[in-house]
C-alpha atoms as a PDB file:
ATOM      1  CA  UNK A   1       0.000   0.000   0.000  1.00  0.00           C
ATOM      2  CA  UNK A   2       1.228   3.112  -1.129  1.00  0.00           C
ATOM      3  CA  UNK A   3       2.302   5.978   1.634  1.00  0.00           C
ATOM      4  CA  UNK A   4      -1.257   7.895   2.051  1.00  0.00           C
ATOM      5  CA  UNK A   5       1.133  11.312   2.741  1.00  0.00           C
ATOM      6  CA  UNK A   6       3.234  10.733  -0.618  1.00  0.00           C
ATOM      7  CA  UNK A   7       3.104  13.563  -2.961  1.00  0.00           C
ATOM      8  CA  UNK A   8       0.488  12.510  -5.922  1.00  0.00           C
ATOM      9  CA  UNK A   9      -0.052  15.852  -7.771  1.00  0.00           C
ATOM     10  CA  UNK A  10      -0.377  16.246 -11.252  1.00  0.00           C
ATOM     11  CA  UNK A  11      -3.047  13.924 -11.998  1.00  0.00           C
ATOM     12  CA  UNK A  12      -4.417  15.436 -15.026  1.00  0.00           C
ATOM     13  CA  UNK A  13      -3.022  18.273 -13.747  1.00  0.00           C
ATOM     14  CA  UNK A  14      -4.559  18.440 -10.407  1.00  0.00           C
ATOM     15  CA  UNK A  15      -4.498  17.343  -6.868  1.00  0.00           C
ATOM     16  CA  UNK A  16      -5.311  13.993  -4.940  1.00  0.00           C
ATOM     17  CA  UNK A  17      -7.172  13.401  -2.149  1.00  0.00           C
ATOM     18  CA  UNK A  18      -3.957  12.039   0.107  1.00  0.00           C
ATOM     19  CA  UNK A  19      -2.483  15.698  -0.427  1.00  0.00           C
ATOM     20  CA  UNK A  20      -6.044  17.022   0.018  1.00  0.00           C
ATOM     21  CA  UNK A  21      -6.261  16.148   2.923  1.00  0.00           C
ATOM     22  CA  UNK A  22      -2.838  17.006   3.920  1.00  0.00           C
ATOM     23  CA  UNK A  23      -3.858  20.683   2.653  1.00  0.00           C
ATOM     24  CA  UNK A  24      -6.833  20.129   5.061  1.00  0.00           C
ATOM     25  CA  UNK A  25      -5.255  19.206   7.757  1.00  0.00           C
ATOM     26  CA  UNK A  26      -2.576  22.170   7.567  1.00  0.00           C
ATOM     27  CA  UNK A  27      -5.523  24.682   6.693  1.00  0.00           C
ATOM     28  CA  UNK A  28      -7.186  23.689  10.267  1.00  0.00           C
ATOM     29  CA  UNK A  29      -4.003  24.119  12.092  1.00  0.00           C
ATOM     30  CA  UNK A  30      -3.378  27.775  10.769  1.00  0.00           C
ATOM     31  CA  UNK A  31      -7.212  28.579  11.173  1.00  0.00           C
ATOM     32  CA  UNK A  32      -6.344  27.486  14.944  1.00  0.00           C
ATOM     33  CA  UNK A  33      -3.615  29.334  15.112  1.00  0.00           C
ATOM     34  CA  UNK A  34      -5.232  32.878  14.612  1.00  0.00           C
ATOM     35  CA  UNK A  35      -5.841  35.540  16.843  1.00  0.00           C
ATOM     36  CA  UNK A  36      -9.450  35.775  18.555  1.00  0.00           C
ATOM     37  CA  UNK A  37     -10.052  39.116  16.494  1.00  0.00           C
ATOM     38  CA  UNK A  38      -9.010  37.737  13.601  1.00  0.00           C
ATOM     39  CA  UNK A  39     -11.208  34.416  13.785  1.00  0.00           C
ATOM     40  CA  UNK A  40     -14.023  36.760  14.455  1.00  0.00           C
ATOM     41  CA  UNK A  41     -13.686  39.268  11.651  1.00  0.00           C
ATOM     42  CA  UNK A  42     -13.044  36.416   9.296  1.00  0.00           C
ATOM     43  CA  UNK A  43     -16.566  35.136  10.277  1.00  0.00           C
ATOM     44  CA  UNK A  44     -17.979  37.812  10.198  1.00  0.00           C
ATOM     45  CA  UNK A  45     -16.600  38.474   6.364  1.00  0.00           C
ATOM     46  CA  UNK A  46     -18.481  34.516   5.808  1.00  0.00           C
ATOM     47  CA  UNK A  47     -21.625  35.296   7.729  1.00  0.00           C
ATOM     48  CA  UNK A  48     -22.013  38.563   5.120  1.00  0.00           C
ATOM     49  CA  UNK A  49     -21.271  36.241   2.083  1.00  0.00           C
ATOM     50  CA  UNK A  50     -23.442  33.553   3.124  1.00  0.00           C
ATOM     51  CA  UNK A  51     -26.022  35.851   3.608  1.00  0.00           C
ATOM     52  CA  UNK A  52     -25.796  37.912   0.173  1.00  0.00           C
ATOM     53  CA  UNK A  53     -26.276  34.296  -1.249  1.00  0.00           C
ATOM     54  CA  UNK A  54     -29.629  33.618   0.244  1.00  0.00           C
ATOM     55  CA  UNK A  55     -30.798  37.150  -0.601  1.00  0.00           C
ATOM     56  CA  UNK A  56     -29.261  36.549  -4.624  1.00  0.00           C
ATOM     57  CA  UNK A  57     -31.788  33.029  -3.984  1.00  0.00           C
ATOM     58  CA  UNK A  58     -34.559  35.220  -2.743  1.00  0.00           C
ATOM     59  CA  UNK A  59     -34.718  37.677  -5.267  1.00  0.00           C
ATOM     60  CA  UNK A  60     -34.271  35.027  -8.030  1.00  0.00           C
ATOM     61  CA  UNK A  61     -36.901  32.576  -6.375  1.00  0.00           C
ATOM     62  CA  UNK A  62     -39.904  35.706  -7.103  1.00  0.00           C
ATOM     63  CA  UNK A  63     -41.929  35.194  -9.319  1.00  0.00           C
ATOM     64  CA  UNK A  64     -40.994  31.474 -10.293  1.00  0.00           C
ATOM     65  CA  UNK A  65     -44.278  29.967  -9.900  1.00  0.00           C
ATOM     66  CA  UNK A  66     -44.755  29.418 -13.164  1.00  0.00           C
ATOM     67  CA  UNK A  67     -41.311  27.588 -13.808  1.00  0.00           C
ATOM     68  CA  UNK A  68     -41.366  22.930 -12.444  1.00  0.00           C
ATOM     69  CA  UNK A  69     -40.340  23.342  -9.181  1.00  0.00           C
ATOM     70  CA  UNK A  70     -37.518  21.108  -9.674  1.00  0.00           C
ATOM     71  CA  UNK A  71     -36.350  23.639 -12.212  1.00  0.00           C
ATOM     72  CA  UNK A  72     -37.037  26.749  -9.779  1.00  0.00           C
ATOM     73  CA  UNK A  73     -34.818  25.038  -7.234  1.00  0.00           C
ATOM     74  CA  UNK A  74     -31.862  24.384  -9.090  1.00  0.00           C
ATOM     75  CA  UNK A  75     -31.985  27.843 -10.262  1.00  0.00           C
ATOM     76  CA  UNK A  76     -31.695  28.763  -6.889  1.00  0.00           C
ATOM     77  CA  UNK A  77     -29.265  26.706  -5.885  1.00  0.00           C
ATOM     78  CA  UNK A  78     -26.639  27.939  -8.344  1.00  0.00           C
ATOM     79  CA  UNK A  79     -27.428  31.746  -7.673  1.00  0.00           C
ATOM     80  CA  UNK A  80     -27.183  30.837  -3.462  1.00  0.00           C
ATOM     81  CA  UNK A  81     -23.528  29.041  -4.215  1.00  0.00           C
ATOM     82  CA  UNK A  82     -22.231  33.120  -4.574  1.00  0.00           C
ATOM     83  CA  UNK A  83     -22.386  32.809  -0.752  1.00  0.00           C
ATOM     84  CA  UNK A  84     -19.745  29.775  -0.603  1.00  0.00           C
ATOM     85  CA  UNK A  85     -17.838  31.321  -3.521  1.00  0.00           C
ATOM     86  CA  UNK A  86     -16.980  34.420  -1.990  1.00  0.00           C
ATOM     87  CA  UNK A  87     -16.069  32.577   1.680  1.00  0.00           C
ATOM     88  CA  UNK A  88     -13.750  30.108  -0.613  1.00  0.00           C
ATOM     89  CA  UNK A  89     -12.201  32.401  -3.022  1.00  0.00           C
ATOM     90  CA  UNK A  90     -12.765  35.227  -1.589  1.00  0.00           C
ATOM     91  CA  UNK A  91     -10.882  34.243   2.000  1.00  0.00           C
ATOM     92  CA  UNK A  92     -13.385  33.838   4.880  1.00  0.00           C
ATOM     93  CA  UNK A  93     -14.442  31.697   7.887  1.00  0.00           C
ATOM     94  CA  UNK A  94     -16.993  29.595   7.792  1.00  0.00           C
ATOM     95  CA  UNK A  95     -18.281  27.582  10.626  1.00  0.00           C
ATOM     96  CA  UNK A  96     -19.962  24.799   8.491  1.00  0.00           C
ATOM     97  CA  UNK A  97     -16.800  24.321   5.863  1.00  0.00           C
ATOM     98  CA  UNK A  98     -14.601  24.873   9.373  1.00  0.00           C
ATOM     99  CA  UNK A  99     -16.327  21.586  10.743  1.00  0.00           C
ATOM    100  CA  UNK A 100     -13.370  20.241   8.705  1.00  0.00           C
ATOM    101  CA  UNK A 101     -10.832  21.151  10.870  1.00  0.00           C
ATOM    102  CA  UNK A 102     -11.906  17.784  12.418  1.00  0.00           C
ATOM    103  CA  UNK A 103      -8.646  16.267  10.153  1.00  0.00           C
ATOM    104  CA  UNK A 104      -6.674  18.573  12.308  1.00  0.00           C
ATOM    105  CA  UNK A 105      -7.695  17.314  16.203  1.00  0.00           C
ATOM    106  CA  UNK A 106      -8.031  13.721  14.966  1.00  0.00           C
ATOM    107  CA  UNK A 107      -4.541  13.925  13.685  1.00  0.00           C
ATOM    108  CA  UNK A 108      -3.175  16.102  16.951  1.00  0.00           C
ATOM    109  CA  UNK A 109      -1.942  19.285  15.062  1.00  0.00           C
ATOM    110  CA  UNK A 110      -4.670  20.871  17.389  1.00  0.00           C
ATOM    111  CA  UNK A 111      -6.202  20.373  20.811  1.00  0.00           C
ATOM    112  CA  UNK A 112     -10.089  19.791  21.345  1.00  0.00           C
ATOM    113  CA  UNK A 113      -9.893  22.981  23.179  1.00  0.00           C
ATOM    114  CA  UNK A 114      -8.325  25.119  20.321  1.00  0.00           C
ATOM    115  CA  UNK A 115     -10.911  23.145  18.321  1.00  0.00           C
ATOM    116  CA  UNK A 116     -13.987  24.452  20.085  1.00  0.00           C
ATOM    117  CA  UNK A 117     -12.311  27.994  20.290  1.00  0.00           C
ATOM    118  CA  UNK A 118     -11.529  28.299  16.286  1.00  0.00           C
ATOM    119  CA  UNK A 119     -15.580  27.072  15.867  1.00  0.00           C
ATOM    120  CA  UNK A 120     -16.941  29.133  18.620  1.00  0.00           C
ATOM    121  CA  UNK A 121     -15.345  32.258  17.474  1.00  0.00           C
ATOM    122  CA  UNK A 122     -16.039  31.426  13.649  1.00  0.00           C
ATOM    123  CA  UNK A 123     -19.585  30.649  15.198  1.00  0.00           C
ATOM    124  CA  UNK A 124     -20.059  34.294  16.634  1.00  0.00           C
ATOM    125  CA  UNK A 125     -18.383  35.901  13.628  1.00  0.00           C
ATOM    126  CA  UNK A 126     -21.248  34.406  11.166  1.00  0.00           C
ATOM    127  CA  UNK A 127     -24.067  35.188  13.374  1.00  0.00           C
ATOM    128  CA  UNK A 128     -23.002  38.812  13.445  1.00  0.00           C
ATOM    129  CA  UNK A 129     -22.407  38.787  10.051  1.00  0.00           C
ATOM    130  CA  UNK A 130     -25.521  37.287   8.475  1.00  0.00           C
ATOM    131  CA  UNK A 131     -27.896  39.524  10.974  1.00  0.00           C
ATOM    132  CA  UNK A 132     -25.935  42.831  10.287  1.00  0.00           C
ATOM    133  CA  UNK A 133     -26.634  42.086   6.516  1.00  0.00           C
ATOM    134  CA  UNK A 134     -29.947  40.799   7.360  1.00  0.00           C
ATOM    135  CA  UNK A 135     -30.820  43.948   8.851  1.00  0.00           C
ATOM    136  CA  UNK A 136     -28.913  46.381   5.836  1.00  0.00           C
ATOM    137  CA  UNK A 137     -31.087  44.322   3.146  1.00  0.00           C
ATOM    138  CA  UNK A 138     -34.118  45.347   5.440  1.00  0.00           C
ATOM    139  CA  UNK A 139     -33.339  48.919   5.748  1.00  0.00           C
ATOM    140  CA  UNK A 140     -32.916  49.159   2.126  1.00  0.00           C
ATOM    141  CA  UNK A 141     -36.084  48.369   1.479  1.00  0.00           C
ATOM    142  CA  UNK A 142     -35.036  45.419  -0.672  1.00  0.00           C
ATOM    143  CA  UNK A 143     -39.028  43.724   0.549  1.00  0.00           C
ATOM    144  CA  UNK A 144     -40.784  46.094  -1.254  1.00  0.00           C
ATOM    145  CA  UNK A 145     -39.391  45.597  -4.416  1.00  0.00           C
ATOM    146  CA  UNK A 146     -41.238  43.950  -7.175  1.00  0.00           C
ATOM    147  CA  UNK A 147     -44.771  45.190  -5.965  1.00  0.00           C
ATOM    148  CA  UNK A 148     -43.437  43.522  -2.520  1.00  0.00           C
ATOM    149  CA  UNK A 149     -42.926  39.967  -4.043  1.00  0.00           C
ATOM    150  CA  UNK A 150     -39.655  39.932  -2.828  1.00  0.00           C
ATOM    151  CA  UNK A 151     -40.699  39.986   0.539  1.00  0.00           C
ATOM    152  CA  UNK A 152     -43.231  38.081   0.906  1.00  0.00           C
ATOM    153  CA  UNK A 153     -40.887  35.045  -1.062  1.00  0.00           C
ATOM    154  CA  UNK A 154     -39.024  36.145   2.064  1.00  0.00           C
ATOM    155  CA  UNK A 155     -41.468  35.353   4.251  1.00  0.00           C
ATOM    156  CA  UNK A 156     -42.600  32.494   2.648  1.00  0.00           C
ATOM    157  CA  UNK A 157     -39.306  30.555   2.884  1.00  0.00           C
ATOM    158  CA  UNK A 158     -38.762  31.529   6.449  1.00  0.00           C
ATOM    159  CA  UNK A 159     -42.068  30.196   7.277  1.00  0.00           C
ATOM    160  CA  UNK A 160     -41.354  27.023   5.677  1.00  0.00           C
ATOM    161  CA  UNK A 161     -38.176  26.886   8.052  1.00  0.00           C
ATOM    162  CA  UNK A 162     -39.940  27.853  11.003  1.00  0.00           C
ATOM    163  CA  UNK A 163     -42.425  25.200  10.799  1.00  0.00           C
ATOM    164  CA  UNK A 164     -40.011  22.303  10.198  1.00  0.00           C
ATOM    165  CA  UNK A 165     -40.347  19.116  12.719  1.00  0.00           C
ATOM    166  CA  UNK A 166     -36.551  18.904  15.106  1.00  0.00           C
ATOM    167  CA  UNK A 167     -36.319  15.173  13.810  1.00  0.00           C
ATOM    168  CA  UNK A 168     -36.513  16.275   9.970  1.00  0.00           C
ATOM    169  CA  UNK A 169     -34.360  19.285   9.910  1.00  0.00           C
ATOM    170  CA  UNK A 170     -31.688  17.747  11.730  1.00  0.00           C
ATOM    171  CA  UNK A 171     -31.273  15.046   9.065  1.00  0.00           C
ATOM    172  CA  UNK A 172     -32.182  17.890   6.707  1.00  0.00           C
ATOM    173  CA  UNK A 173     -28.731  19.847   8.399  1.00  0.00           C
ATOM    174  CA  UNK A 174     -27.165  16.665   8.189  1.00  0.00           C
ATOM    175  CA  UNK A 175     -27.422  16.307   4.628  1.00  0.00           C
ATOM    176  CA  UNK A 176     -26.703  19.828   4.020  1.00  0.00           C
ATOM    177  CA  UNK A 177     -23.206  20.030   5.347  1.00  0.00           C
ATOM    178  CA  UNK A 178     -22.107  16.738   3.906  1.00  0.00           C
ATOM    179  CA  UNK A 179     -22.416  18.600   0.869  1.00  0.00           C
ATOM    180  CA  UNK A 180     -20.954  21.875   1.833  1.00  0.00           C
ATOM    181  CA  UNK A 181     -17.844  20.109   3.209  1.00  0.00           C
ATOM    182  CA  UNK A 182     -17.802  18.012   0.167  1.00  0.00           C
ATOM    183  CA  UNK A 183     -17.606  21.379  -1.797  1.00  0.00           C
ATOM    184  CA  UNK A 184     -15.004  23.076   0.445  1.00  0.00           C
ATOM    185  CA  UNK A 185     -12.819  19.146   0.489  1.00  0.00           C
ATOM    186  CA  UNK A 186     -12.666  19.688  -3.396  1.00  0.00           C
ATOM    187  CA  UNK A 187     -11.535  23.299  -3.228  1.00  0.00           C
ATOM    188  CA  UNK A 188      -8.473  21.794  -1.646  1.00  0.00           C
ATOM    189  CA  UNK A 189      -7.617  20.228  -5.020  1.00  0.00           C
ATOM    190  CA  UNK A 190      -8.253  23.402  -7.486  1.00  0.00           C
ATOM    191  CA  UNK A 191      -5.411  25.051  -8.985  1.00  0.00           C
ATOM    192  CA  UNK A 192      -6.956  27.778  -9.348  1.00  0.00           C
ATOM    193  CA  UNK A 193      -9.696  30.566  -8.252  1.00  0.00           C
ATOM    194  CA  UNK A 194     -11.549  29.099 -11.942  1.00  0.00           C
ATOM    195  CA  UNK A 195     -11.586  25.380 -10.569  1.00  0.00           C
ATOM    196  CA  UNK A 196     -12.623  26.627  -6.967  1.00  0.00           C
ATOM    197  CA  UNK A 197     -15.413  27.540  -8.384  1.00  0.00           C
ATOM    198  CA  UNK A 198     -16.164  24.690 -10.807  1.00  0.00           C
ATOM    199  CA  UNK A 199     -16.278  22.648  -7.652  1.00  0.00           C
ATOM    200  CA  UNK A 200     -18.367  24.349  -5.239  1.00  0.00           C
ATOM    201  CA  UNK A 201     -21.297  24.956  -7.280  1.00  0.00           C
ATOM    202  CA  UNK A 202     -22.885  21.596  -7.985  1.00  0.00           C
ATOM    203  CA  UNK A 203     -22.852  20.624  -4.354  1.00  0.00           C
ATOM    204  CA  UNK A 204     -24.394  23.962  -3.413  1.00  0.00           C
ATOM    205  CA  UNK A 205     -26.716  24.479  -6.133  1.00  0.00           C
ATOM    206  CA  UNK A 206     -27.558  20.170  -4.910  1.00  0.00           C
ATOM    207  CA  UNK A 207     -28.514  20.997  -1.324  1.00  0.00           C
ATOM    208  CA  UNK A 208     -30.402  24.082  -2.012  1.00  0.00           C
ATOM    209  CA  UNK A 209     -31.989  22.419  -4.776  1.00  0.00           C
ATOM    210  CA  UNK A 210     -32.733  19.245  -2.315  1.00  0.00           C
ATOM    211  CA  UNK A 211     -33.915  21.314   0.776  1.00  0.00           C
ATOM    212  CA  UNK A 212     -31.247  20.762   3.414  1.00  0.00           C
ATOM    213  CA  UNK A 213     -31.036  23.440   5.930  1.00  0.00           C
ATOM    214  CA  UNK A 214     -27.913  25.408   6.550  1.00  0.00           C
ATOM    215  CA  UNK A 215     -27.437  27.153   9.550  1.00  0.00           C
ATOM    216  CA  UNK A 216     -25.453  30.071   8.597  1.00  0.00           C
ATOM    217  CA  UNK A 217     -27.910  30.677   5.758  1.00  0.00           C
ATOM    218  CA  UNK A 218     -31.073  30.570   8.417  1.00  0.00           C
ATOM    219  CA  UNK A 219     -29.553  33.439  10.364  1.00  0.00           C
ATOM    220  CA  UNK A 220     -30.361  35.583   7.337  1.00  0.00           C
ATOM    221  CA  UNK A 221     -33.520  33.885   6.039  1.00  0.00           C
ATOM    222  CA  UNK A 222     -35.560  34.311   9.515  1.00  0.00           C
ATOM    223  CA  UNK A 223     -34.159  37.410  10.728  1.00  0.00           C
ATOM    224  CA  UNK A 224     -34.796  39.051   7.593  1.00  0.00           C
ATOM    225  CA  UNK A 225     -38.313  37.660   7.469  1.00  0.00           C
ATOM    226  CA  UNK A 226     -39.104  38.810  10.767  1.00  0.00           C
ATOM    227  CA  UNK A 227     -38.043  42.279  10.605  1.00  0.00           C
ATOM    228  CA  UNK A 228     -40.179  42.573   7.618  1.00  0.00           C
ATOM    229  CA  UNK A 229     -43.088  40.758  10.022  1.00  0.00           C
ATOM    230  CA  UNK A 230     -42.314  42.756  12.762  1.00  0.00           C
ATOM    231  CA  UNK A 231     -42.002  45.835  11.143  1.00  0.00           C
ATOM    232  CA  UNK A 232     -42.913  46.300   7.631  1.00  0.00           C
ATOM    233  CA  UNK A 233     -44.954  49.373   6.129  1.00  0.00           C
ATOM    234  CA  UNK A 234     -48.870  49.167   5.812  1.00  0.00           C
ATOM    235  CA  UNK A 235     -47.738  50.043   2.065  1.00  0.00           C
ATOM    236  CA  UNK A 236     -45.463  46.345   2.169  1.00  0.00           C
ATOM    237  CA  UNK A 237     -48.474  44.783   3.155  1.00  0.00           C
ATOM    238  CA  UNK A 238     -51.251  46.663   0.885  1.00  0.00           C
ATOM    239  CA  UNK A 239     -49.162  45.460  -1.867  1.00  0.00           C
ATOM    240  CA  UNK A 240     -49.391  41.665  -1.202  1.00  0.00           C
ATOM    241  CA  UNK A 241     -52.776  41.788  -0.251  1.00  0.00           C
ATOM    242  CA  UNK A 242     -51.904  40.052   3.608  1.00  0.00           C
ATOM    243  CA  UNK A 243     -50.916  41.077   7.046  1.00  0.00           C
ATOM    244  CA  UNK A 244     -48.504  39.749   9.512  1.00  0.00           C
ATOM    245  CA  UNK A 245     -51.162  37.086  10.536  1.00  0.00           C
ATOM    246  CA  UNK A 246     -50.877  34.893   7.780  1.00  0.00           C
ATOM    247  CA  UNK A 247     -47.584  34.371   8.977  1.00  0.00           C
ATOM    248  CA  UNK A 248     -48.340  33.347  12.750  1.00  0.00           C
ATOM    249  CA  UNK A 249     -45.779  30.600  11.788  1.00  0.00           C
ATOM    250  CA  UNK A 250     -43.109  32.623  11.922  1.00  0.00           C
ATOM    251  CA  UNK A 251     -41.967  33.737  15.603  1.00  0.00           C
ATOM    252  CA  UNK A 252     -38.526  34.006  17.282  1.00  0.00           C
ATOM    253  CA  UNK A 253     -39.062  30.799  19.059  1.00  0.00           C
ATOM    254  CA  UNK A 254     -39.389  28.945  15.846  1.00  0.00           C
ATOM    255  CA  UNK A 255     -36.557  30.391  14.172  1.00  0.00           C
ATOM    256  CA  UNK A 256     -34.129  29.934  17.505  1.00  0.00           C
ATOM    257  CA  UNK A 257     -35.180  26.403  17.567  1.00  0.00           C
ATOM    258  CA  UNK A 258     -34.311  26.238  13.930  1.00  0.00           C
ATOM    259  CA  UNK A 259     -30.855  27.404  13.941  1.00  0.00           C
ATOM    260  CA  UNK A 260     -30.109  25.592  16.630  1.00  0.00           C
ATOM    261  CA  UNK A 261     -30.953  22.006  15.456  1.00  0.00           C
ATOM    262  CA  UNK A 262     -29.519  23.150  12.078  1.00  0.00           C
ATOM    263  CA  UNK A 263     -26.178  23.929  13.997  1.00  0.00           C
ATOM    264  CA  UNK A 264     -26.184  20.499  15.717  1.00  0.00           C
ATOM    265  CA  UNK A 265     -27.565  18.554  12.315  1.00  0.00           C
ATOM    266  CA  UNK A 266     -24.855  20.955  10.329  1.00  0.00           C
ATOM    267  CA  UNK A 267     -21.939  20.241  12.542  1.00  0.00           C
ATOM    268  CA  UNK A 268     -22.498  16.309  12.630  1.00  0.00           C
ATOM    269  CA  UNK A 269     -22.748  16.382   8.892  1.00  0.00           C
ATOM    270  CA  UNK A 270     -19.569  17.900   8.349  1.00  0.00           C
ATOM    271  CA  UNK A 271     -17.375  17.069  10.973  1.00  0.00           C
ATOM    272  CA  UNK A 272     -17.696  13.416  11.331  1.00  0.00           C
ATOM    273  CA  UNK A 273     -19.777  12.332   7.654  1.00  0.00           C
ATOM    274  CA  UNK A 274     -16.888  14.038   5.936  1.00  0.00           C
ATOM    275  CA  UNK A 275     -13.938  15.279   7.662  1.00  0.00           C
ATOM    276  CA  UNK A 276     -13.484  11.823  10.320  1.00  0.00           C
ATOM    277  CA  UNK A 277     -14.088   9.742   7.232  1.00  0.00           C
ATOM    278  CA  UNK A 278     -11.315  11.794   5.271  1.00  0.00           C
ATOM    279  CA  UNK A 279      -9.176  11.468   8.155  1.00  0.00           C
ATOM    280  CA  UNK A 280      -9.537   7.930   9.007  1.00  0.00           C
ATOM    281  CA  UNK A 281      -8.424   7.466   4.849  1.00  0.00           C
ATOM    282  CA  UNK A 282      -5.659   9.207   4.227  1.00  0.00           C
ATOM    283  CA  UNK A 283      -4.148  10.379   7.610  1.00  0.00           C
ATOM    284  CA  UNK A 284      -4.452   8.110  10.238  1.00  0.00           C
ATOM    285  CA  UNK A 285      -1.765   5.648   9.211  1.00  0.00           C
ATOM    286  CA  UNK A 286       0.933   8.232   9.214  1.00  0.00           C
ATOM    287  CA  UNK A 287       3.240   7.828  11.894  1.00  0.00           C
END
């Protein structure tokens, strides 16, 4: 059996998944190694990102009734993977993709501890991010737009969220960051910003397309959708011919509950479905 850590670059130009998840594993120990203000602007940076995704999905979702909704959801999917694109190539931290720094601990290049500080951090980072852009998209009036179809999409898919069962969106999480770890694993093996991208979108336009829940993303898509609830013009609502009853659905409860099975379900997913299996492949026989 060949040596797992041996260099095996070039095929067809590219990189294999023994020095993938070398590149892994070195990428979690330098995440580790940064300074607490540093991890935190970082995730803040991803939080943003993530969240200009899932309000390029939004927008692009109103006013696709009329299109198979197997066909409106892969649309979406592609215009959401933005979000992932600009953490990857654009140099963020993300606390779903960072669930890979699993390779790192299981391989000792970092403590648990250091772990759970790096995710925490990253963790905090996102949440500000996402509900500081949440709350710019709102001031900008972004809901009204489109007669105020774009909000009430908005509302709609955060409604949809809020009312999910805990048992189904944790599986639903699950799923979801198996493929967002899948897509950030690849991005070890691009050569360039080009191939980066080539490799996140079909796993990102797939879980979008498929329904899985992503945490990060949530913190935008219910915040938004309840400041527009909470505090939308009589205009907003004149427009779409409702009022904030028809979305009773939608409360803070629901949406805390939400992100925080999605957070569980999300970090499973990743950590252990991808980056444990990774590790126990390529790494763990090295001496």
């Amino acid at each position: 059996m060949s040596d797992p850590a041996a260099s095996t670059a070039g095929f067809i130009g590219g990189t294999m998944p023994p020095d993938m998840a070398l590149a892994c594993e070195a990428a979690g120990a330098t995440k580790a190694g940064r300074d607490a203000l540093a991890l935190m602007v970082l995730g803040v940076l991803a939080g943003a990102f993530i969240a200009f995704g899932a309000m390029f999905m939004t927008v692009v979702l109103t006013g696709s009734g009329d299109l198979p909704f197997g066909v409106a959801r892969l649309i979406a999917g592609l215009v959401f993977s933005l979000g992932l694109i600009l953490v990857i190539v654009g140099g963020a931290e993300l606390f779903t993709g960072d669930s890979l720094m699993i390779l790192a601990c299981a391989s000792r290049r970092i403590s648990v501890a250091a772990l759970a500080r790096t995710w925490t951090l990253v963790y905090i980072g996102n949440i500000a991010g996402a509900l500081g852009t949440a709350a710019l998209v709102f001031l900008a009036g972004q809901h009204g737009f489109g007669g105020g179809a774009v909000g009430k999409t908005a509302l709609t898919i955060a409604t949809a969220k809020a009312a999910l069962p805990t048992v189904q969106l944790f599986f639903l999480a699950v799923l979801c960051n198996v493929l967002v770890c899948l897509a950030v694993w690849m991005s070890f093996g691009a050569r360039n910003a080009a191939d980066k991208v080539l490799v996140i979108v079909p796993p990102v336009a797939a879980f979008v397309a498929a329904g899985f829940e992503h945490s990060i993303a949530n913190l935008y898509f219910l915040p938004y959708a309840l400041a527009i609830k909470a505090w939308a013009a009589p205009e907003f609502w004149a427009a779409i011919g409702q009022d904030a009853t028809a979305y009773a659905g939608l409360t803070v409860v629901a949406s805390l509950h939400n992100i925080a099975v999605a957070t569980v379900g999300n970090l499973i997913g990743g950590s252990l479905m991808v980056g444990a299996v990774y590790w126990f492949l390529y790494l763990r026989r090295r001496g």
